[in-house]
Protein backbone atom coordinates (compact mmCIF):
# COMPACT_ATOMS: atom_id res chain seq x y z
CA UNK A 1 5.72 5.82 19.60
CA UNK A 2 7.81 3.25 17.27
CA UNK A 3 7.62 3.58 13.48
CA UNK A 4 6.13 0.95 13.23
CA UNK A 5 2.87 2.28 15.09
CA UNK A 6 2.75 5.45 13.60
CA UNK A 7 2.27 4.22 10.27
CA UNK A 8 0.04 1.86 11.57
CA UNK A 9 -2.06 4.98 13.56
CA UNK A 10 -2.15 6.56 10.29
CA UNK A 11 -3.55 3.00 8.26
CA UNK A 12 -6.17 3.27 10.81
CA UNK A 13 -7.71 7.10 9.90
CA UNK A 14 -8.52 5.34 6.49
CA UNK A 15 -11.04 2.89 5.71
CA UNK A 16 -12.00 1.92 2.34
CA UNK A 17 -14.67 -0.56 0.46
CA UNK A 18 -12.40 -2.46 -1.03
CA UNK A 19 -9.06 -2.43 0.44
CA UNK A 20 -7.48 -3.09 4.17
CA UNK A 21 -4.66 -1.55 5.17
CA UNK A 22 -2.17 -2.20 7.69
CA UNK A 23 1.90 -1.68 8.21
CA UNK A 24 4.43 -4.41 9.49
CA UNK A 25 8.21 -4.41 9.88
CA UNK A 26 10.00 -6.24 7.52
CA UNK A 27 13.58 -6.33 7.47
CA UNK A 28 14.20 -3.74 9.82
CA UNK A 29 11.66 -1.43 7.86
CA UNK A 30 8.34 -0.55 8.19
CA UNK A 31 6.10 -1.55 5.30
CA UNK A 32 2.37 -0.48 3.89
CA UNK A 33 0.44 -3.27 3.47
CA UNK A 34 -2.72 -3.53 0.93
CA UNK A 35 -4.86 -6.03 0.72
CA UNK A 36 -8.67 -6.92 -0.92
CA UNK A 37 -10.93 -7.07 1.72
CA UNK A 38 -12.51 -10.16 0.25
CA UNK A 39 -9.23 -12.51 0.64
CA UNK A 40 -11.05 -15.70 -1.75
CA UNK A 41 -10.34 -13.69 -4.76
CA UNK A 42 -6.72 -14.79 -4.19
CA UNK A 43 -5.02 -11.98 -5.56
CA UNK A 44 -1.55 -10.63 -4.32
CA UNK A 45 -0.59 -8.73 -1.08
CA UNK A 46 0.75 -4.85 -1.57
CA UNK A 47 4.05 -4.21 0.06
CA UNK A 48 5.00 -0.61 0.15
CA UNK A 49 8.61 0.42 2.19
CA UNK A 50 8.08 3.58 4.06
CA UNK A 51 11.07 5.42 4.46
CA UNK A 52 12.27 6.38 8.24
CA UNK A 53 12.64 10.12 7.12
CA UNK A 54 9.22 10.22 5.85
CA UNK A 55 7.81 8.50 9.02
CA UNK A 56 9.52 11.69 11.49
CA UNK A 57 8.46 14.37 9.26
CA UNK A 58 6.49 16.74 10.89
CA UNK A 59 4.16 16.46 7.89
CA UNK A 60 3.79 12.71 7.99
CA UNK A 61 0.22 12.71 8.10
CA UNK A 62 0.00 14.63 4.61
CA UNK A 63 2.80 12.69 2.90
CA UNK A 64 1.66 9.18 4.14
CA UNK A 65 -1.99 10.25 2.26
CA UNK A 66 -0.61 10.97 -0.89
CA UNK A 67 1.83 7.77 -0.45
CA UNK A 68 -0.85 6.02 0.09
CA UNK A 69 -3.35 6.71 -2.79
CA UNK A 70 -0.19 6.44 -4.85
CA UNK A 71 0.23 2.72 -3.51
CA UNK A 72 -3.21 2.13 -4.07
CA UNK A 73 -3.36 3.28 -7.75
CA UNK A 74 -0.50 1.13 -8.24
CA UNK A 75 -2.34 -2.18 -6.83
CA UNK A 76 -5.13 -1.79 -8.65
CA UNK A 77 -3.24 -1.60 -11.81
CA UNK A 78 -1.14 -4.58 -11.57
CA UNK A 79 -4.88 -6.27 -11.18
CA UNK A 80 -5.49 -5.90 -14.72
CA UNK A 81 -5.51 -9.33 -16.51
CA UNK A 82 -5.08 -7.49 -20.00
CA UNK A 83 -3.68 -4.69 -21.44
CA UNK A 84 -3.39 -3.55 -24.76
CA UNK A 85 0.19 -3.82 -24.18
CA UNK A 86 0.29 -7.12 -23.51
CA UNK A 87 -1.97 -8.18 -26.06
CA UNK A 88 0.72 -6.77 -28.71
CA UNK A 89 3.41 -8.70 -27.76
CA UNK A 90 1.74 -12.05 -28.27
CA UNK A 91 2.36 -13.93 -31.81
């Protein structure tokens, strides 16, 4: 089994309301990708590197989870539109 279908045999154990997820190789690498399931919103594709070591670890499976809700929590924050933060540094 590649790398490349690993990750993606692992994408598939996980399905979610909002979210797809797949893999691809990109650049010689395999990468997590997140997307909304509903595509007209027109927000951005997630692109997550998975690292070769990680992928032949015995204890993929359990890695690749936590990897992956750490991906997602990422996603969904760069959705925000404001942030305090932001707000503060306009004049």
């Amino acid at each position: 089994m590649t790398s490349l279908e690993k990750v993606l045999a692992e994408t598939c154990r996980y399905q979610h309301a909002l979210l797809d997820f797949s893999a691809r190789e990109h650049n010689g690498a395999v990468e997590l990708v997140i997307q909304l399931k509903d595509r007209r919103l027109g927000l951005h594709t997630y692109y997550a590197p998975v690292h070769p070591r990680d992928i032949e670890h015995p204890q993929f499976p359990w890695t690749f989870q936590r990897y992956l809700y750490d991906c997602m929590h990422d996603y969904l924050v760069e959705m925000f539109l404001e942030t305090p933060q932001n707000r503060e540094q306009r004049p």
